[in-house]
N, C-alpha and C. Protein backbone atom coordinates (compact mmCIF):
# COMPACT_ATOMS: atom_id res chain seq x y z
N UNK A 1 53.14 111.77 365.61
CA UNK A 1 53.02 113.21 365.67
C UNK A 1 53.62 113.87 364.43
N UNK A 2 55.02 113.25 364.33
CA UNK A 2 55.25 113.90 362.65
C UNK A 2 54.62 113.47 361.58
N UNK A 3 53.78 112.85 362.20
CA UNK A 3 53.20 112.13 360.11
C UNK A 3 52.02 113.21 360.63
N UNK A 4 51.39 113.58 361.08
CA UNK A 4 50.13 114.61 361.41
C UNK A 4 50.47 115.75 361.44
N UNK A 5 51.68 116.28 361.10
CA UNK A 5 51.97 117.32 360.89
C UNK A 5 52.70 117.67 359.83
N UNK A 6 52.97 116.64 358.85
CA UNK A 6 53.67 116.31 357.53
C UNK A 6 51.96 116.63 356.78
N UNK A 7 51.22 115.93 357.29
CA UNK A 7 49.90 116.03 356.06
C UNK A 7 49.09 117.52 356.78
N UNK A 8 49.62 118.27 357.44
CA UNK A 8 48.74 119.44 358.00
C UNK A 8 49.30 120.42 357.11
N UNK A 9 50.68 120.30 357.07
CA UNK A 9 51.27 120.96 356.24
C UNK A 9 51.69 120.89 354.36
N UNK A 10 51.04 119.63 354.61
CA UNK A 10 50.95 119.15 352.77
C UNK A 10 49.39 120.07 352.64
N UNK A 11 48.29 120.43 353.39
CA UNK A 11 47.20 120.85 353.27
C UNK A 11 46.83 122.55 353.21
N UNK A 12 47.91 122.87 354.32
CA UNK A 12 48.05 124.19 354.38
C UNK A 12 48.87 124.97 353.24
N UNK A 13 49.75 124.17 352.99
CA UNK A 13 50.79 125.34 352.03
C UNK A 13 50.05 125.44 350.43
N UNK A 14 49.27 124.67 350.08
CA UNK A 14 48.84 124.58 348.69
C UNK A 14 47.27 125.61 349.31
N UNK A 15 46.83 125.24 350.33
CA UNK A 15 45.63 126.24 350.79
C UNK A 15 46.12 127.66 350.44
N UNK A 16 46.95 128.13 351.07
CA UNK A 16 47.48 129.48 351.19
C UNK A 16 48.14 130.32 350.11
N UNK A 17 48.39 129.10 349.55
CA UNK A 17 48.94 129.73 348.10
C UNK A 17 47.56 129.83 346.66
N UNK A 18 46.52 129.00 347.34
CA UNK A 18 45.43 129.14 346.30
C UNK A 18 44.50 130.49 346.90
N UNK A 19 44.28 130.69 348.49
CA UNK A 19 44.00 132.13 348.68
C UNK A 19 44.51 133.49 348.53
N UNK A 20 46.08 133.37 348.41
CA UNK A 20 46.40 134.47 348.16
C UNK A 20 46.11 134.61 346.16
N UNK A 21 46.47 133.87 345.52
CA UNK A 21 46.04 134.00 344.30
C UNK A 21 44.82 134.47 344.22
N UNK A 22 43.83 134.11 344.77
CA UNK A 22 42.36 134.14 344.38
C UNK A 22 42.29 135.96 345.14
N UNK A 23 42.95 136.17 345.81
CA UNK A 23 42.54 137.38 346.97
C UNK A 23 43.62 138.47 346.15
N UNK A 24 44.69 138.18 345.19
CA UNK A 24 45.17 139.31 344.31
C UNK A 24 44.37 139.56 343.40
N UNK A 25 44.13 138.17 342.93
CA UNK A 25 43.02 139.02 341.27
C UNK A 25 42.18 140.02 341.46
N UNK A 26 41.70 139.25 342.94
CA UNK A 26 40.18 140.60 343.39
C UNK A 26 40.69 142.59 343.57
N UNK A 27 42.09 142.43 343.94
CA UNK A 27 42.34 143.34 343.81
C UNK A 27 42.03 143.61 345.35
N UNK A 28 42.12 142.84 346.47
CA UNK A 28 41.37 143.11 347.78
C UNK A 28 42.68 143.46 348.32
N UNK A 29 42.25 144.07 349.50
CA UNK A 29 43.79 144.44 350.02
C UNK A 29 43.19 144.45 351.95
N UNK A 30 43.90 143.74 352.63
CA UNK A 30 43.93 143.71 354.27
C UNK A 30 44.56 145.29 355.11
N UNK A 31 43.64 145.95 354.96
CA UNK A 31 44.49 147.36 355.93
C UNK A 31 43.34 147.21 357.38
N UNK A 32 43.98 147.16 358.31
CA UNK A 32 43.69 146.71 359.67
C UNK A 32 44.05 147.63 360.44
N UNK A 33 45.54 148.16 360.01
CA UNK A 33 45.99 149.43 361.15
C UNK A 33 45.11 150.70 360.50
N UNK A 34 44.69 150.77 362.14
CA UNK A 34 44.52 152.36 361.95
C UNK A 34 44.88 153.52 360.67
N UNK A 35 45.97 153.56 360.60
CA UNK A 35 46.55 154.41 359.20
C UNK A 35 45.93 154.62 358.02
N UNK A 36 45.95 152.92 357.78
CA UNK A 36 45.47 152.27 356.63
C UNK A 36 44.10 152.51 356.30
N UNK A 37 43.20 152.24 357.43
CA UNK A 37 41.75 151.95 357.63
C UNK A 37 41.11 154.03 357.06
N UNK A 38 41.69 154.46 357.54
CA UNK A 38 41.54 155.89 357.56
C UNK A 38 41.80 156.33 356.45
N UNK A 39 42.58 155.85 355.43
CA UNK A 39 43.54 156.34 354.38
C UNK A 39 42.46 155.84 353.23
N UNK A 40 42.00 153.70 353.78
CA UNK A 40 41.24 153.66 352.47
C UNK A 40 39.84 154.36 352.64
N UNK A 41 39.20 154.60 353.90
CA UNK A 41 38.04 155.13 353.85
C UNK A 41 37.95 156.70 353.39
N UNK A 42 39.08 157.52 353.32
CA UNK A 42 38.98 158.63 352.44
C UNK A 42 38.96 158.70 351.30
N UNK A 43 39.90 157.95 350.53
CA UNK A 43 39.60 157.83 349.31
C UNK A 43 38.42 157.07 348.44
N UNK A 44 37.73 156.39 349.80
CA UNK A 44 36.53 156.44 348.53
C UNK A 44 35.42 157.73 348.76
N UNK A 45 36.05 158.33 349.45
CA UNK A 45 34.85 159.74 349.85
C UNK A 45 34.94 160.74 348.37
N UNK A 46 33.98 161.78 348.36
CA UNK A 46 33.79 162.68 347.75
C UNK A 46 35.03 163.84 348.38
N UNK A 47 35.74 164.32 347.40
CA UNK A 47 36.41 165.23 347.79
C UNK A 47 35.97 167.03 347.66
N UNK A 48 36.54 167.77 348.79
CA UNK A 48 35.67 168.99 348.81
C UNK A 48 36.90 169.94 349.16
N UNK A 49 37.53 170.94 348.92
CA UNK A 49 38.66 172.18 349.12
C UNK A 49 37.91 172.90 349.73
N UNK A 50 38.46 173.55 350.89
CA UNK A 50 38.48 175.13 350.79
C UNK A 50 39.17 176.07 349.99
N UNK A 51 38.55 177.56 349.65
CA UNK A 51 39.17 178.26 349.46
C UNK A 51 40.91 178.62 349.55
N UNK A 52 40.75 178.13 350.97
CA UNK A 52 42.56 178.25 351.13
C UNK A 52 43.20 177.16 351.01
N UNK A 53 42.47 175.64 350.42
CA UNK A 53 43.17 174.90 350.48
C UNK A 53 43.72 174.75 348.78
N UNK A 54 42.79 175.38 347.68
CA UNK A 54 42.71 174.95 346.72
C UNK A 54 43.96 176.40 346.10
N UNK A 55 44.22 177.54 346.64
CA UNK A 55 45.49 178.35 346.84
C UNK A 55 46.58 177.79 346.95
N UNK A 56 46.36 177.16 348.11
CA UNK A 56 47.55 176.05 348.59
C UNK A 56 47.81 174.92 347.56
N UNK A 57 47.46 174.48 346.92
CA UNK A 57 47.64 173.23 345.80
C UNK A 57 48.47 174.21 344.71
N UNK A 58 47.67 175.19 344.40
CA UNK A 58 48.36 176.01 343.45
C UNK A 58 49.53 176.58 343.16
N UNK A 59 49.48 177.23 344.49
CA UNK A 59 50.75 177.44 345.30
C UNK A 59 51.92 176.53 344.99
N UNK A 60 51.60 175.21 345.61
CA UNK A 60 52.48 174.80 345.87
C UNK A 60 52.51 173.52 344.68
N UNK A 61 52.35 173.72 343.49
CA UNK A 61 51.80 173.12 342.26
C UNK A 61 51.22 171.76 342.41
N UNK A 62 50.41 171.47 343.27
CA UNK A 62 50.25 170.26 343.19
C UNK A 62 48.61 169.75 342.70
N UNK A 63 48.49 168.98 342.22
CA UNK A 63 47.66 168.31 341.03
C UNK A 63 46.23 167.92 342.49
N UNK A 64 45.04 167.52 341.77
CA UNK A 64 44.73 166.87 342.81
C UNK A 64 44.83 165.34 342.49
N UNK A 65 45.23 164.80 341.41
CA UNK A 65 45.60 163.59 341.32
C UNK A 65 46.50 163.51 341.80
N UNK A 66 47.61 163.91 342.07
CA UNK A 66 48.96 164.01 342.56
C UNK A 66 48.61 164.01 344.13
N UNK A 67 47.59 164.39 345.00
CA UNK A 67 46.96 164.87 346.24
C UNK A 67 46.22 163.17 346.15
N UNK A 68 45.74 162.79 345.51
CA UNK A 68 44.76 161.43 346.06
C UNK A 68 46.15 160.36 345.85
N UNK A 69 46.75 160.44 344.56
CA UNK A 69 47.43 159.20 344.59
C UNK A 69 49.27 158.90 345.51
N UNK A 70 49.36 160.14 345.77
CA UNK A 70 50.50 160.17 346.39
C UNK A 70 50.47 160.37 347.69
N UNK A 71 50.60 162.09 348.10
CA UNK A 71 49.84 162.01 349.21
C UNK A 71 49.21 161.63 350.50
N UNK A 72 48.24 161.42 349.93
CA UNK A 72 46.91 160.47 350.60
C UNK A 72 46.94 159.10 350.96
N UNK A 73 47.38 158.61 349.74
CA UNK A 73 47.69 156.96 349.36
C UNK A 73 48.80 156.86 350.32
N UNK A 74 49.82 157.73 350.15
CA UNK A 74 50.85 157.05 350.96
C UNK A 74 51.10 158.06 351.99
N UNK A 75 50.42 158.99 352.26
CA UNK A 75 50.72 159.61 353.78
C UNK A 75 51.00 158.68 355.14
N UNK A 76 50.65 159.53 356.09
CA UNK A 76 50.96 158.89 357.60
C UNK A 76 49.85 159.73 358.56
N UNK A 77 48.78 159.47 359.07
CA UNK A 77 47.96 160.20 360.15
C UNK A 77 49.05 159.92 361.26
N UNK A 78 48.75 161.51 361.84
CA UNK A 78 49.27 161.86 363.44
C UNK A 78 48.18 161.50 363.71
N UNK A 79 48.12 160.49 364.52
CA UNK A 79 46.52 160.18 365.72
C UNK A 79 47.26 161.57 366.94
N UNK A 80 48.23 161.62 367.12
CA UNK A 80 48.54 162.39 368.39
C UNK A 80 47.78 163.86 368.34
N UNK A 81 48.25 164.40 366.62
CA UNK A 81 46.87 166.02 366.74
C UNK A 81 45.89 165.35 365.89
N UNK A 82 45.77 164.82 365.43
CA UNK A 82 44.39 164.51 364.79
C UNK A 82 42.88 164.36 365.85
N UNK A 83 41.34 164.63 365.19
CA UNK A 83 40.65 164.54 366.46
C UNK A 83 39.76 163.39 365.92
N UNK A 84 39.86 162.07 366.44
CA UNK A 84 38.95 161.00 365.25
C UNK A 84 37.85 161.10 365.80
N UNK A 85 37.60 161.67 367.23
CA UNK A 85 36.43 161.10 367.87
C UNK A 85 34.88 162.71 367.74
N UNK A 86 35.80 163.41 366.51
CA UNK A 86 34.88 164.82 366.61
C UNK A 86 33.46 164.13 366.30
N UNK A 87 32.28 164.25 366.26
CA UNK A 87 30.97 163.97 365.72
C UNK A 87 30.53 165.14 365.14
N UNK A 88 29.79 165.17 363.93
CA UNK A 88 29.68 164.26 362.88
C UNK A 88 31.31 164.03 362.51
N UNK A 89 31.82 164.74 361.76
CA UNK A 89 32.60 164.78 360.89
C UNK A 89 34.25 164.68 361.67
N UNK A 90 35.46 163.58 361.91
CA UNK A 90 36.26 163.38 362.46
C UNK A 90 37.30 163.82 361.30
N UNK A 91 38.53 164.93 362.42
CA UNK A 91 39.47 165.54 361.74
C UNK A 91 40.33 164.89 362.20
N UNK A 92 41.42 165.01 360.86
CA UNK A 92 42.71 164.27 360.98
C UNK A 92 43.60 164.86 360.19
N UNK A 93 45.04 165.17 361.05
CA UNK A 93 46.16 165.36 360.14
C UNK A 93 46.96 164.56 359.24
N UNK A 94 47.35 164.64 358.66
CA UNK A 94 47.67 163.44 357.57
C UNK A 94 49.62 164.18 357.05
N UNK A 95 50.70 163.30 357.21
CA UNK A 95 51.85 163.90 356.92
C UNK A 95 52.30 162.68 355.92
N UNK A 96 53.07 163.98 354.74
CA UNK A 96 53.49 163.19 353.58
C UNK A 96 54.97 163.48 353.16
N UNK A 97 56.00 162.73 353.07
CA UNK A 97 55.74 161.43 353.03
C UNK A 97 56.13 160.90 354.58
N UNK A 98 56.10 159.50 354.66
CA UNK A 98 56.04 158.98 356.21
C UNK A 98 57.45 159.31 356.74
N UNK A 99 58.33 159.09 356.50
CA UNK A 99 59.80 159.54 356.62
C UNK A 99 60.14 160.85 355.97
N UNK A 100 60.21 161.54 357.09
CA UNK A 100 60.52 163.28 356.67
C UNK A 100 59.48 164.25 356.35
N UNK A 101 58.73 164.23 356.83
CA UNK A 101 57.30 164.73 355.99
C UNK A 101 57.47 166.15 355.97
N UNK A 102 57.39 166.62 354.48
CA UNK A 102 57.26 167.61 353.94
C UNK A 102 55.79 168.59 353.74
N UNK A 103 54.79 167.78 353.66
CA UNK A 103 53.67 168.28 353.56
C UNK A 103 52.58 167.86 354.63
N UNK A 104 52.11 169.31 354.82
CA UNK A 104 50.65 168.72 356.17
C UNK A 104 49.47 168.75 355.45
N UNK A 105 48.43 168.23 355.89
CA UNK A 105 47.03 168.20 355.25
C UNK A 105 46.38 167.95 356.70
N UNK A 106 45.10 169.15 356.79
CA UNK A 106 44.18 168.96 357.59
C UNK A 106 43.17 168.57 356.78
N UNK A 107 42.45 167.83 357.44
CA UNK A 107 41.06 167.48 356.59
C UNK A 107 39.91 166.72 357.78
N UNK A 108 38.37 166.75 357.33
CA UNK A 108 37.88 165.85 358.00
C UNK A 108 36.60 164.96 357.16
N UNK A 109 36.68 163.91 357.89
CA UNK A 109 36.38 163.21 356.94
C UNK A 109 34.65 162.75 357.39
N UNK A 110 33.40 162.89 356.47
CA UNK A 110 32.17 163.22 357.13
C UNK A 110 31.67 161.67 355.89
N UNK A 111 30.19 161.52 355.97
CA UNK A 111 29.48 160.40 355.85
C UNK A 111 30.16 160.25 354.52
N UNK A 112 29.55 161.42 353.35
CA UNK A 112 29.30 161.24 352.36
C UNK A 112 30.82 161.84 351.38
N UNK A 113 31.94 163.01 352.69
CA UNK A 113 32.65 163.22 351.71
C UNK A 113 33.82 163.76 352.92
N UNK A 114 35.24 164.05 352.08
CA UNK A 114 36.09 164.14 352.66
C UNK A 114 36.56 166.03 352.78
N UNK A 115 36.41 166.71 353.14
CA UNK A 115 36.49 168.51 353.06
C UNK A 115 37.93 168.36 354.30
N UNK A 116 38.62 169.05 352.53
CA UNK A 116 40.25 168.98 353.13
C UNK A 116 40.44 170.67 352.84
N UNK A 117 41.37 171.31 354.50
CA UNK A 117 40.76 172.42 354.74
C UNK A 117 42.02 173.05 354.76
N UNK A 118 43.13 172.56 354.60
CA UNK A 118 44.15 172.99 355.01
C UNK A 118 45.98 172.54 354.36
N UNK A 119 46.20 173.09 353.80
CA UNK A 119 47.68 172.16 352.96
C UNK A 119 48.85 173.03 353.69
N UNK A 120 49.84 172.45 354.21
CA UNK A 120 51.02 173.95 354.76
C UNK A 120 52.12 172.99 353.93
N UNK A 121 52.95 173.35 353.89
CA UNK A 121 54.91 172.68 352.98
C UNK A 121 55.61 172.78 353.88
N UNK A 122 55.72 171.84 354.41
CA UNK A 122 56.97 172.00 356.07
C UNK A 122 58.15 171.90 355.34
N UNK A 123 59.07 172.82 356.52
CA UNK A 123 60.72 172.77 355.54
C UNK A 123 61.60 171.62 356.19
C-alpha cells in the first residue's frame, strides 16, 4: 500500500506543478464564487453611465480606469440587495473596498453591456 502511494505521489506532484505553470502563462484565472463570476463577466462588458452617474465620478474624482481596475476588480457584490434574477438585464450592488466599504455602485449588467446607474461615497 505504501509503495502505491509513494509512485501516486511521485506522479501527481510533478503533474500539478507542470499545470499550474502551463495555466499562469495563459493568464487563466479559476473564479467559481459567485463574486468573482459576476465581477469577471462585467468587465468584459461594454461600459455605459448615466447622467448621474458620470456627476458622481466627477464629483467624487474618480477616473473610469480607476472605476474598472480598482473598484470593480476588487469590489464585493451584496447578493442580499442586489436583484440577479431581473430579466433581461440583472442588477447588482457592488461595495468597494470589501472591508469597510466606502463606495456603492448600482449597476446592471445586460447581454452586450454593463449601464452603471448609480455611484453614492458612504462615510
Amino acid at each position: 500500500m505504501l509503495k502505491k502511494l509513494k509512485f501516486y505521489f511521485i506522479g501527481l506532484v510533478p503533474g500539478l506543478l507542470i499545470v499550474f505553470f502551463i495555466l499562469n502563462q495563459k493568464g487563466t484565472s479559476c473564479s467559481y464564487f459567485p463574486n468573482d463570476r459576476v465581477i469577471a463577466e462585467t468587465l468584459t462588458k461594454d461600459f455605459t453611465y448615466t447622467d448621474s452617474f458620470k456627476k458622481e465620478m466627477e464629483l467624487n474624482k474618480i477616473s473610469e480606469q480607476f472605476l474598472k481596475d480598482s473598484i470593480i476588480a476588487k469590489g464585493e457584490i451584496d447578493f442580499d440587495r442586489s436583484k440577479p434574477q431581473n430579466e433581461p438585464c440583472p442588477e447588482y450592488l457592488l461595495l468597494y473596498p470589501k472591508n469597510n466599504p466606502r463606495i456603492e455602485v448600482n449597476y446592471s449588467k445586460c447581454k452586450e453591456t454593463a449601464e452603471f446607474t448609480s455611484l453614492k461615497k458612504l462615510k
